[in-house]
N, C-alpha and C. Protein backbone atom coordinates (compact mmCIF):
# COMPACT_ATOMS: atom_id res chain seq x y z
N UNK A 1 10.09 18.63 -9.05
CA UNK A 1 9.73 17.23 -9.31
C UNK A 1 8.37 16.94 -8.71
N UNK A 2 7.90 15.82 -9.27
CA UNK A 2 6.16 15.31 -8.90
C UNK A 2 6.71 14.63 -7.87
N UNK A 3 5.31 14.41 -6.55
CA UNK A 3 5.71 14.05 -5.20
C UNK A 3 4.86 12.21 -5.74
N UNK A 4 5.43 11.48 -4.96
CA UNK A 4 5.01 10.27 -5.08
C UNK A 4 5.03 10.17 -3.49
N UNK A 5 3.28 9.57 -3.34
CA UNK A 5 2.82 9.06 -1.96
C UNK A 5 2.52 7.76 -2.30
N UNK A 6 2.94 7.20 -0.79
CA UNK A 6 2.91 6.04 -0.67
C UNK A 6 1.83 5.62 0.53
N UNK A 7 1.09 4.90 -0.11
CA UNK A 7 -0.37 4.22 1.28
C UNK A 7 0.20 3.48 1.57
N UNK A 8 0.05 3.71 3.10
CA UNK A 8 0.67 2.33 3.67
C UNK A 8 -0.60 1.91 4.60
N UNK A 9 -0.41 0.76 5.37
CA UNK A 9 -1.20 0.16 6.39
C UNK A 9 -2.07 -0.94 6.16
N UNK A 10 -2.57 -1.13 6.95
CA UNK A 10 -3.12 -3.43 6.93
C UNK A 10 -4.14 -3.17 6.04
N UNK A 11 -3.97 -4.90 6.06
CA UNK A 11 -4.82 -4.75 4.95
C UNK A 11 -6.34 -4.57 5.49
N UNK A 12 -7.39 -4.23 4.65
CA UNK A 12 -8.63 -3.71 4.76
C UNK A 12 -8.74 -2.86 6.07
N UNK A 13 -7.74 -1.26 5.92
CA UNK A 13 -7.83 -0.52 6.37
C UNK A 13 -8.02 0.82 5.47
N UNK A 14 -8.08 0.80 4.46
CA UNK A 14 -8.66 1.80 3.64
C UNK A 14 -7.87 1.95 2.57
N UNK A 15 -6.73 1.54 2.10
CA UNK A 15 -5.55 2.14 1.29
C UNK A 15 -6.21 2.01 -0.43
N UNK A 16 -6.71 0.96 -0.74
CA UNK A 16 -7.81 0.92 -1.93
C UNK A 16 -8.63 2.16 -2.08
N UNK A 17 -9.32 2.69 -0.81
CA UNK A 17 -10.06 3.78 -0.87
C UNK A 17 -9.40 4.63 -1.54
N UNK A 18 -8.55 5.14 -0.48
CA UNK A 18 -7.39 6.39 -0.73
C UNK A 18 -6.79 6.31 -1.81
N UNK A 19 -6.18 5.47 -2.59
CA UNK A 19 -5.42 5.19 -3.95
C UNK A 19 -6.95 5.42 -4.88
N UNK A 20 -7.79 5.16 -4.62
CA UNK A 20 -8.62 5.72 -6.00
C UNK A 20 -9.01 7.40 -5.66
N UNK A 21 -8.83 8.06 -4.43
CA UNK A 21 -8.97 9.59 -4.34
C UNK A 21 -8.27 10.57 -5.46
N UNK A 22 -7.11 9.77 -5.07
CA UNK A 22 -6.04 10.19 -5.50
C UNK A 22 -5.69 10.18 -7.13
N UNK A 23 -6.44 8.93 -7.67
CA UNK A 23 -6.79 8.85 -9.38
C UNK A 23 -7.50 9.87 -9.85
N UNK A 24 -8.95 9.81 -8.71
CA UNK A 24 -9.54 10.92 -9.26
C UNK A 24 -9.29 11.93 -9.55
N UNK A 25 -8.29 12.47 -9.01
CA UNK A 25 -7.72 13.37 -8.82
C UNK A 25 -6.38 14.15 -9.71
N UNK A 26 -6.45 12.55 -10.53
CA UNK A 26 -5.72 12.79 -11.86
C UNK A 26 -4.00 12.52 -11.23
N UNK A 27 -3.72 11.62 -10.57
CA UNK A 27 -2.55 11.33 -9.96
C UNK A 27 -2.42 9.78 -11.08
N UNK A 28 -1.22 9.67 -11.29
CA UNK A 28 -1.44 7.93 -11.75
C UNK A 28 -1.09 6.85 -10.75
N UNK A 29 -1.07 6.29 -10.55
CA UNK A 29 -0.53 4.76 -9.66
C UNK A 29 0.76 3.67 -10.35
N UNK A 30 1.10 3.24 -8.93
CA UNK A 30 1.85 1.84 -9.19
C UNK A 30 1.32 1.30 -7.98
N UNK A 31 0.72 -0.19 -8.00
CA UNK A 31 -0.06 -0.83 -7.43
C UNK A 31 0.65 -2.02 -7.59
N UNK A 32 1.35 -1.97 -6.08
CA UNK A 32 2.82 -3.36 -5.33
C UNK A 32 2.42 -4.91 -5.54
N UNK A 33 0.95 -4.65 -4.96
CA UNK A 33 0.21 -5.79 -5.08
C UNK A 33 0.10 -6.58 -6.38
N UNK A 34 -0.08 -5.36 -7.44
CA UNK A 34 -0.11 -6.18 -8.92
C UNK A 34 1.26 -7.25 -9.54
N UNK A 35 2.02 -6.44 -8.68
CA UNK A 35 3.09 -7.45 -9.04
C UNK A 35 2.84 -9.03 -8.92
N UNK A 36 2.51 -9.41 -7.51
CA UNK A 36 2.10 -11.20 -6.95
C UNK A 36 0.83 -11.06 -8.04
N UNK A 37 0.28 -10.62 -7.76
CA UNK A 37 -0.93 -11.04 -9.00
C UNK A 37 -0.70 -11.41 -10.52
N UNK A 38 -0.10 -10.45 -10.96
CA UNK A 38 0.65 -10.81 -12.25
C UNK A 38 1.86 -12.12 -12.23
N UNK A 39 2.12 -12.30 -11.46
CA UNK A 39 2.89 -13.29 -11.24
C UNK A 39 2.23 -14.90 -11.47
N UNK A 40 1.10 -14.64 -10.18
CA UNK A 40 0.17 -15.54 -10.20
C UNK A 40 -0.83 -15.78 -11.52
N UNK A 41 -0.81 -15.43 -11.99
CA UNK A 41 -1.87 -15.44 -13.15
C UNK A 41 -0.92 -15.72 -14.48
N UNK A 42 0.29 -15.46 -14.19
CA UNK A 42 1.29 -15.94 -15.11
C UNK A 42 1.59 -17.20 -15.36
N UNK A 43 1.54 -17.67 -13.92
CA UNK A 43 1.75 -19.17 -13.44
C UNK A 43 0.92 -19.98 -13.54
N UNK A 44 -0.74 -19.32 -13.94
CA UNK A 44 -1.79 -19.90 -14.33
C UNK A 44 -2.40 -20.60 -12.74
N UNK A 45 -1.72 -19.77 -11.58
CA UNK A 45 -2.68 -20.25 -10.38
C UNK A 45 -3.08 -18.93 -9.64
N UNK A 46 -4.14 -19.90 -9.20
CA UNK A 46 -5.29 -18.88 -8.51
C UNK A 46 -5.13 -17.91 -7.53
N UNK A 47 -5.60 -16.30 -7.90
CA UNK A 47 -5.05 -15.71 -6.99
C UNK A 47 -5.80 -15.40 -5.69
N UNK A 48 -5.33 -15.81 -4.59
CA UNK A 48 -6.33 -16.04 -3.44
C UNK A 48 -4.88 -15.64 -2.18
N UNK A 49 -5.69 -15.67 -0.93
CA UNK A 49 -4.91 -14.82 -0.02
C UNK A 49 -3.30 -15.31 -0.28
N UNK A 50 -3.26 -16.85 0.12
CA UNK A 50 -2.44 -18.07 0.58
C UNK A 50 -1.03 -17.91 -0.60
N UNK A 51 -1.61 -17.84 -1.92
CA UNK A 51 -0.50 -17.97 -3.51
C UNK A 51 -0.56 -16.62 -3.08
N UNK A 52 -0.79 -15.24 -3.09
CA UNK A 52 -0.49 -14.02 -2.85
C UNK A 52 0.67 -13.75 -1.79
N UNK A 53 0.79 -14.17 -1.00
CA UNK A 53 1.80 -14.64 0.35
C UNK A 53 2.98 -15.10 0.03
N UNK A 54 2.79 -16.22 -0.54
CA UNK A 54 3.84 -17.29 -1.23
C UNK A 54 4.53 -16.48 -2.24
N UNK A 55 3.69 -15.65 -2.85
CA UNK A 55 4.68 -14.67 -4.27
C UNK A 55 5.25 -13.62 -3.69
N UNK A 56 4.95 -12.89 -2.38
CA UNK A 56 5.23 -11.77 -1.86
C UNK A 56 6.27 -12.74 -0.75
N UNK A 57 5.96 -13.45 -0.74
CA UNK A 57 7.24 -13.99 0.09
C UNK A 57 8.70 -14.26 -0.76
N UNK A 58 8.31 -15.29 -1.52
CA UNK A 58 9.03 -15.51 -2.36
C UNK A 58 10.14 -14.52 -3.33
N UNK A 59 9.25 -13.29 -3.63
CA UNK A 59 10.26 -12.46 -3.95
C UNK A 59 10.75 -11.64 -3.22
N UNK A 60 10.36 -11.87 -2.37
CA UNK A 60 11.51 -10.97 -1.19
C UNK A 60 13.00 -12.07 -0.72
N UNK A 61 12.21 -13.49 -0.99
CA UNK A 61 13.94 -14.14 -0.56
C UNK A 61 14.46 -13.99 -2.05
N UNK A 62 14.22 -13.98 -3.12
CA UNK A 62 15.00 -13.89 -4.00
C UNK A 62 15.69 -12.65 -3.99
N UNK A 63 14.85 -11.84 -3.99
CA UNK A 63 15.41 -10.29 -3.97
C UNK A 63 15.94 -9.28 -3.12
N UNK A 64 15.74 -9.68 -1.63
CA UNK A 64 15.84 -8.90 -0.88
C UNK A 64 14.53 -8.22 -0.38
N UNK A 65 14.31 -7.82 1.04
CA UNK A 65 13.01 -7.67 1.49
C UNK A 65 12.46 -6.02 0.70
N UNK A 66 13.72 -5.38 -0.28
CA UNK A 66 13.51 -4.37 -0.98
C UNK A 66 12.88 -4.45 -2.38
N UNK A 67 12.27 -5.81 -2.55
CA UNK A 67 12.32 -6.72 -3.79
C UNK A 67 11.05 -5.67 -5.05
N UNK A 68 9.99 -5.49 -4.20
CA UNK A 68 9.13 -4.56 -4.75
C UNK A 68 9.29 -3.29 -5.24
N UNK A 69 10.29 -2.48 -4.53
CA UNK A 69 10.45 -1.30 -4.70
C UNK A 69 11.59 -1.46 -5.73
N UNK A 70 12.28 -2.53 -5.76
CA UNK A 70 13.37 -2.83 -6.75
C UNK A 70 12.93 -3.21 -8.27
N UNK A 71 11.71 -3.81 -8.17
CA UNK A 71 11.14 -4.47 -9.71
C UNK A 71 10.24 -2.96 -10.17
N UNK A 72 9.66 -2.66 -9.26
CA UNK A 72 8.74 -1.34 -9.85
C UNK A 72 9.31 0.03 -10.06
N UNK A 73 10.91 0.27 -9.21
CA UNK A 73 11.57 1.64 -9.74
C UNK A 73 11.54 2.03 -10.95
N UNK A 74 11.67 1.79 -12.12
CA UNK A 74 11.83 2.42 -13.29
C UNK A 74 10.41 2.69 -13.73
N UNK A 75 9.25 1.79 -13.75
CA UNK A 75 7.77 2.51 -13.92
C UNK A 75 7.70 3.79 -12.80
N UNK A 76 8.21 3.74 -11.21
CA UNK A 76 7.37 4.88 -10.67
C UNK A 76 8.13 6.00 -10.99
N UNK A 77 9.82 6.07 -11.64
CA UNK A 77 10.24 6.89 -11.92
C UNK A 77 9.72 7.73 -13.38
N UNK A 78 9.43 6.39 -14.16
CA UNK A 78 8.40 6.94 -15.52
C UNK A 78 7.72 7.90 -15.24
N UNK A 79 6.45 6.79 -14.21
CA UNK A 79 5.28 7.83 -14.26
C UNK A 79 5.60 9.14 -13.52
N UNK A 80 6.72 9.46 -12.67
CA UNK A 80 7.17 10.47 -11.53
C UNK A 80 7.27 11.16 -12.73
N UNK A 81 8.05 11.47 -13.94
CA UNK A 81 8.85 12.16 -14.67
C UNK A 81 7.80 13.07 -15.24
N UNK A 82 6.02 12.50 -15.44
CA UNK A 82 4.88 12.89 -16.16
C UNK A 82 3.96 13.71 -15.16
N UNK A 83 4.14 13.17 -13.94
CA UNK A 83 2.60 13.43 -13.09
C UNK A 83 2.74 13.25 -12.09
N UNK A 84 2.31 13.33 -10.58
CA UNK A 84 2.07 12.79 -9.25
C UNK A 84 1.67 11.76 -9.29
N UNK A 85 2.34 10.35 -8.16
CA UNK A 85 1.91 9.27 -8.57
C UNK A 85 1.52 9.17 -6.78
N UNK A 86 0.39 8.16 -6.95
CA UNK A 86 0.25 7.45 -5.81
C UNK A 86 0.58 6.17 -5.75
N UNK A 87 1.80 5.66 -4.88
CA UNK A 87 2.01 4.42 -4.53
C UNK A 87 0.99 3.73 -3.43
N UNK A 88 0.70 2.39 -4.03
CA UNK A 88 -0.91 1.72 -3.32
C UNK A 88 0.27 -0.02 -3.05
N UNK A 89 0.52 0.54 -1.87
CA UNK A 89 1.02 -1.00 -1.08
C UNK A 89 2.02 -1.32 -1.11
N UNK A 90 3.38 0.18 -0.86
CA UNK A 90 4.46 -0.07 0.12
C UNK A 90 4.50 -0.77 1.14
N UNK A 91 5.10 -2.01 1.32
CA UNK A 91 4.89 -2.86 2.74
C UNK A 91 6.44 -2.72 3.19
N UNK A 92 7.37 -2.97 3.20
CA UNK A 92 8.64 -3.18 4.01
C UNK A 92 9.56 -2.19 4.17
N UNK A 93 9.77 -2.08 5.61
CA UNK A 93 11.04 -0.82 5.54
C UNK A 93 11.72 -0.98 4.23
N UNK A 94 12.28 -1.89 3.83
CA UNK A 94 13.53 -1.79 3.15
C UNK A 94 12.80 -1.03 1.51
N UNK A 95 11.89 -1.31 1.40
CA UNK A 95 10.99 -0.49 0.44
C UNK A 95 10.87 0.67 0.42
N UNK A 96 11.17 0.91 1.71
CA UNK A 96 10.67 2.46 1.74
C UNK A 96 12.03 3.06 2.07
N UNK A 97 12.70 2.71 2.65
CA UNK A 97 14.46 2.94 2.38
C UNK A 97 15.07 2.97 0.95
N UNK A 98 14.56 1.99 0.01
CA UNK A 98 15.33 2.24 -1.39
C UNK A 98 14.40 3.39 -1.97
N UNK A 99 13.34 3.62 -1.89
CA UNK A 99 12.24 4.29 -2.62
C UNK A 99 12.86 5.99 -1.84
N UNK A 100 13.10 6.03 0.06
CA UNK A 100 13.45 7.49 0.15
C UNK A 100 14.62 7.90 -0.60
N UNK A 101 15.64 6.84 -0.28
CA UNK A 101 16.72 6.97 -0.99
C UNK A 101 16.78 7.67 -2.35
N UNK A 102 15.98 7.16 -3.24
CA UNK A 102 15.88 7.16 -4.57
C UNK A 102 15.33 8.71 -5.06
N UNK A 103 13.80 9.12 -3.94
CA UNK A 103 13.27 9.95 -4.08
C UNK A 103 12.95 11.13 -2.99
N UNK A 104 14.02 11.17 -2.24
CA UNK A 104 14.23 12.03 -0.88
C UNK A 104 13.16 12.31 -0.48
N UNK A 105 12.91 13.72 -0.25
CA UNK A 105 11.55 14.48 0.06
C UNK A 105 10.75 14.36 -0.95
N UNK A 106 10.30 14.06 -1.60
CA UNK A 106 9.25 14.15 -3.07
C UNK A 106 8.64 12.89 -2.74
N UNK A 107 8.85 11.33 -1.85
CA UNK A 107 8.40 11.00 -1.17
C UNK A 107 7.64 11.21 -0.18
N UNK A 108 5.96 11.23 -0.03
CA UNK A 108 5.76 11.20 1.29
C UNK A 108 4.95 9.95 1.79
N UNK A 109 4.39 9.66 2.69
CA UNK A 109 4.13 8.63 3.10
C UNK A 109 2.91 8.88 3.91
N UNK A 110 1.92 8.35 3.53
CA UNK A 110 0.68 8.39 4.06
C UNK A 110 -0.07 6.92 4.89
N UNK A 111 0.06 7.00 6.23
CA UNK A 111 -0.38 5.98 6.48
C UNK A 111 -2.19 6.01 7.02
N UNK A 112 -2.91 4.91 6.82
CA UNK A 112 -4.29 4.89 6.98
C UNK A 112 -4.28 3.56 8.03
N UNK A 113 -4.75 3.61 9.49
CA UNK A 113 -4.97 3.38 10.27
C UNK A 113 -6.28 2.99 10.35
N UNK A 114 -6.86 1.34 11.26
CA UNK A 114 -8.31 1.52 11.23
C UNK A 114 -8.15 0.18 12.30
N UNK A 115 -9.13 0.36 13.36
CA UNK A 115 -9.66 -0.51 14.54
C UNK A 115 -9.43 -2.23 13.75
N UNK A 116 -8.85 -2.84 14.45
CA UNK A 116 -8.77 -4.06 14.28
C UNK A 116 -10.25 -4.64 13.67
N UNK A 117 -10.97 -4.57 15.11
CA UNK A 117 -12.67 -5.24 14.93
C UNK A 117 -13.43 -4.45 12.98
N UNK A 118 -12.80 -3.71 12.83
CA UNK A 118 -13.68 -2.84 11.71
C UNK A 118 -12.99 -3.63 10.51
N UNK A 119 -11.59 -3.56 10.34
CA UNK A 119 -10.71 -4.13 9.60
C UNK A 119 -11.74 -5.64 8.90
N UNK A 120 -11.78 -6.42 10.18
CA UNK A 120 -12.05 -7.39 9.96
C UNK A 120 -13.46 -7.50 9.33
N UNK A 121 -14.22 -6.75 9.58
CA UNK A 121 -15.70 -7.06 9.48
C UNK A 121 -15.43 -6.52 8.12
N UNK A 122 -14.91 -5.43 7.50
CA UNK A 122 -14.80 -4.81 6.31
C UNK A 122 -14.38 -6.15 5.21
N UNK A 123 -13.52 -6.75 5.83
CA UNK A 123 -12.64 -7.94 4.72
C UNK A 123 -13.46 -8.91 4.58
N UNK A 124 -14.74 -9.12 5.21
CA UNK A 124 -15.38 -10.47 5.33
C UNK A 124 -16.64 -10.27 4.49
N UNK A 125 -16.65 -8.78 3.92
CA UNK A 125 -17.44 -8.36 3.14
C UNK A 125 -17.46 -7.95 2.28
N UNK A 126 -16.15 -7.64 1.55
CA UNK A 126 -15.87 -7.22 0.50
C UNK A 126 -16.09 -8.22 -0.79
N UNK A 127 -16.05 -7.64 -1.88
CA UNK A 127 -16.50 -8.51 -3.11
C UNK A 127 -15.60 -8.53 -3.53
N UNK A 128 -14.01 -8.14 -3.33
CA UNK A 128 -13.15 -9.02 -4.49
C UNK A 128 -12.00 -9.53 -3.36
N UNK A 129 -11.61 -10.41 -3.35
CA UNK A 129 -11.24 -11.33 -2.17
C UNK A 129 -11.32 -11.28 -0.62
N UNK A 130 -12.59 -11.65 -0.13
CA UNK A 130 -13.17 -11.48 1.48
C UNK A 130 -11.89 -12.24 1.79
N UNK A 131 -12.19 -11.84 3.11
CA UNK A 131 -10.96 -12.59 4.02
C UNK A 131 -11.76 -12.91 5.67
N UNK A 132 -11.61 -14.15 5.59
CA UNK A 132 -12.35 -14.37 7.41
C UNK A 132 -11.37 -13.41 8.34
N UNK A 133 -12.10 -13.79 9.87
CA UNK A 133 -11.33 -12.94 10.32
C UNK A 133 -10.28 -13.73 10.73
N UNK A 134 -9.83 -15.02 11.32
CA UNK A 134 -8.69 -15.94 11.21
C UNK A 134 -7.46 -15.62 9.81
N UNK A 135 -8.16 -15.30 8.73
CA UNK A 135 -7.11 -14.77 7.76
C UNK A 135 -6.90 -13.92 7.76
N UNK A 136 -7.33 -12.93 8.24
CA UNK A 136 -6.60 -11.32 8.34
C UNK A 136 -5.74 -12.14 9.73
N UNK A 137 -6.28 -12.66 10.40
CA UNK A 137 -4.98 -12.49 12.01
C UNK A 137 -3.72 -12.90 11.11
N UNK A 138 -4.05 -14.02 10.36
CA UNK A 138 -2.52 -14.76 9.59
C UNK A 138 -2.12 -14.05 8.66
N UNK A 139 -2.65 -12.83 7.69
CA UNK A 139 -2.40 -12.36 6.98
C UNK A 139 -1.42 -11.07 8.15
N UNK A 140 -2.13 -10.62 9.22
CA UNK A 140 -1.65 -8.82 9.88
C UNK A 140 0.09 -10.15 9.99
N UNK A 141 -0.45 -11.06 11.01
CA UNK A 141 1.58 -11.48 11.90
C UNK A 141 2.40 -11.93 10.45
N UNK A 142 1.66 -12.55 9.65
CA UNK A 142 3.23 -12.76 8.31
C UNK A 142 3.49 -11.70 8.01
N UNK A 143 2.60 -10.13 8.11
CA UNK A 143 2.59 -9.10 7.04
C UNK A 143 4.10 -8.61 7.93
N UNK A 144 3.63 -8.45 9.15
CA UNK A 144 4.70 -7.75 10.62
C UNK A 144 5.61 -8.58 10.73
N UNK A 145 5.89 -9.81 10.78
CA UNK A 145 6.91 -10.74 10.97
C UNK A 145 7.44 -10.67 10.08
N UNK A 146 7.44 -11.46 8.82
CA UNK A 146 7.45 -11.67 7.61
C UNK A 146 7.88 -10.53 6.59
N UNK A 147 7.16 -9.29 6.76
CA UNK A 147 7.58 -8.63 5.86
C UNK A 147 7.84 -7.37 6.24
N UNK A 148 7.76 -6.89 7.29
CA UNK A 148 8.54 -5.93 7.84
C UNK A 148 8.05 -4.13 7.60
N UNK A 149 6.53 -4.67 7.84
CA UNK A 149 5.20 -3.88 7.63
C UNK A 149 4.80 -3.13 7.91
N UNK A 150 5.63 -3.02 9.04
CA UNK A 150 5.08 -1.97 10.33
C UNK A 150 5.70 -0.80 10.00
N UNK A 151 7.42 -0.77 10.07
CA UNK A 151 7.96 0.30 9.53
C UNK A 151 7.75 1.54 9.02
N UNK A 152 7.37 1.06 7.81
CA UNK A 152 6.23 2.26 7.00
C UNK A 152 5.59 3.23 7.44
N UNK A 153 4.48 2.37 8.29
CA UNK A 153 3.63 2.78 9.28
C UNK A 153 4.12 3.64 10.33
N UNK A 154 4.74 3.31 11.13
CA UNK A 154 5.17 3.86 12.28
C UNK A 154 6.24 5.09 11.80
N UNK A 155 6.59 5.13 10.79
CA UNK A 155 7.47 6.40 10.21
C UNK A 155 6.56 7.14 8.89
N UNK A 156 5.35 7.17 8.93
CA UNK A 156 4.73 8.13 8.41
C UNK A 156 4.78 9.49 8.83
N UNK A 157 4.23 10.42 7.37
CA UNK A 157 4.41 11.84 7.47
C UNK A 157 3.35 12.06 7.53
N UNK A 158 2.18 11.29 7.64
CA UNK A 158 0.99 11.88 7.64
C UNK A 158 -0.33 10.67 8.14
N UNK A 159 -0.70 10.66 9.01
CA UNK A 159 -1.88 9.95 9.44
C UNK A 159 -3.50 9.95 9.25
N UNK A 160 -3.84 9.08 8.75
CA UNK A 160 -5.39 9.25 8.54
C UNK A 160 -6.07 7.64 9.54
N UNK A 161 -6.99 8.51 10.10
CA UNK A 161 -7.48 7.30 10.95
C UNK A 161 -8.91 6.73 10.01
N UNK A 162 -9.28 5.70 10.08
CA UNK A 162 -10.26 5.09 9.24
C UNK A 162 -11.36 4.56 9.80
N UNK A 163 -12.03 4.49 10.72
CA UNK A 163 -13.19 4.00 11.91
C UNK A 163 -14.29 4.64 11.41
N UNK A 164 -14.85 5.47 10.66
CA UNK A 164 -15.69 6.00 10.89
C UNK A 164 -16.24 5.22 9.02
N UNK A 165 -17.41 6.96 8.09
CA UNK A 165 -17.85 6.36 7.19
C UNK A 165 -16.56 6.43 5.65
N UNK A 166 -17.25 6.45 5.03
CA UNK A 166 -16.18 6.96 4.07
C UNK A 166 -16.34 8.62 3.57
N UNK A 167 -17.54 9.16 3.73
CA UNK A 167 -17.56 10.72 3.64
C UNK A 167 -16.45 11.14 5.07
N UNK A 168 -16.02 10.38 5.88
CA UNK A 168 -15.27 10.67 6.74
C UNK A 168 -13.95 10.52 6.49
N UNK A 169 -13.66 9.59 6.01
CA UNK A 169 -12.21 9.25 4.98
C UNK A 169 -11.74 9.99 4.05
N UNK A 170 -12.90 10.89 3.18
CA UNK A 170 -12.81 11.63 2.21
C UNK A 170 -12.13 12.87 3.04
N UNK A 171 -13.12 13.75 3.60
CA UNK A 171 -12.84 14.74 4.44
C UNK A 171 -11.45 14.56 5.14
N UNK A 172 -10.91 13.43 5.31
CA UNK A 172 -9.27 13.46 6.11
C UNK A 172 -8.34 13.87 4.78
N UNK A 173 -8.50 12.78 3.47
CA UNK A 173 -8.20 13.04 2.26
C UNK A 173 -7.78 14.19 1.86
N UNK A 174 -9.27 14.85 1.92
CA UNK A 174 -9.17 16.62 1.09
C UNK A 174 -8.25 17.28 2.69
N UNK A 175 -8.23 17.03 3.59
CA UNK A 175 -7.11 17.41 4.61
C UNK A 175 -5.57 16.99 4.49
N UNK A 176 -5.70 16.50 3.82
CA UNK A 176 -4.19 15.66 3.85
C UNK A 176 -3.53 16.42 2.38
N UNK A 177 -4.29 16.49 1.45
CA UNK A 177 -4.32 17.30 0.24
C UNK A 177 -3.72 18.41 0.32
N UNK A 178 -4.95 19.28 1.58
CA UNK A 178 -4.38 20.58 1.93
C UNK A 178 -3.14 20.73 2.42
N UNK A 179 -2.80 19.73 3.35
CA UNK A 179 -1.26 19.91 4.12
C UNK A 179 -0.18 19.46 2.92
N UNK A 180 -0.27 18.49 1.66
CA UNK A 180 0.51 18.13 1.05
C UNK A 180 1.26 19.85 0.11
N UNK A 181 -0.20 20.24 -0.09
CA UNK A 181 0.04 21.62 -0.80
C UNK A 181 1.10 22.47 0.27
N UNK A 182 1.14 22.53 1.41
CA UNK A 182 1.78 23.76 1.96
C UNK A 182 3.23 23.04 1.96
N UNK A 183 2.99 21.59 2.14
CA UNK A 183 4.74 20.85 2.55
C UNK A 183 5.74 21.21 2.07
């Protein structure tokens, strides 16, 4: 069977990066995030940090804090059935509990790590939704409180630290590649 990785870690810590390595690379995606977005844009309101929150909140009380991994199973099993997929924005244990469940070892879990201070300066500069640094603080405690974020993280199979450039990110990448091959 095709292995499906999952990026995990805060936001504007690299996981965008890493999920397009991994395209290149001829892997396909399911992208968690698109879900609130599609949602939002359904609803005909604007998608910005605050309505992104509210939809990722929201379907977790409807659904259970497994709510994501529950609406997107049958696409990542699709695309699993064709190709290696990279999952881009596993957030909640319970996500990653129905998803090991589902997909034992053929799961792995890649988390990308990066200095608070860098995080922030990165989000306040980006061109498709900046984030001050007051909204990343409110965005990291709902993500950890709220959605149960950390998990993921802290039970990864594989670590990439993110502080440095991105030819440095790459180089962990094509390392992480190599170790995926021997796993």
């Amino acid at each position: 069977m095709n292995k499906a990785v999952a990026v995990v870690g805060m936001c504007g810590s690299g996981k965008s990066v890493l999920c397009r390595y991994f395209t290149d690379c001829g892997w396909d995606s399911v992208y968690f995030g698109g879900v609130a977005v599609s949602r939002l844009r359904n609803e005909g309101l604007p998608v910005n940090e605050a309505n992104e929150r509210r939809v990722r909140e929201q379907l977790r009380a409807d659904f259970g804090m497994g709510a994501f991994a529950v609406v997107l199973k049958e696409e990542i099993l699709d695309k699993l059935s064709r190709s290696n997929v990279v999952l881009d924005g596993l957030y909640s244990w319970s996500e990653y509990v129905i998803l090991k469940e589902l997909l034992g070892d053929n799961l792995v879990v890649l988390a990308v790590v990066t200095n608070s201070d860098i995080r922030k300066s990165r989000l306040a500069h980006r061109e498709v939704r900046p984030l001050s640094a007051e909204m990343v603080d409110s965005r990291d405690v709902a993500e950890i409180e709220n959605l149960e974020k950390g998990g993921p993280i802290a039970k990864a199979d594989y670590y990439v630290v993110n502080n440095g450039t991105e030819q440095q990110l790459k180089a962990q990448f094509d390392a992480f590649m190599s170790w995926l091959q021997h796993k």
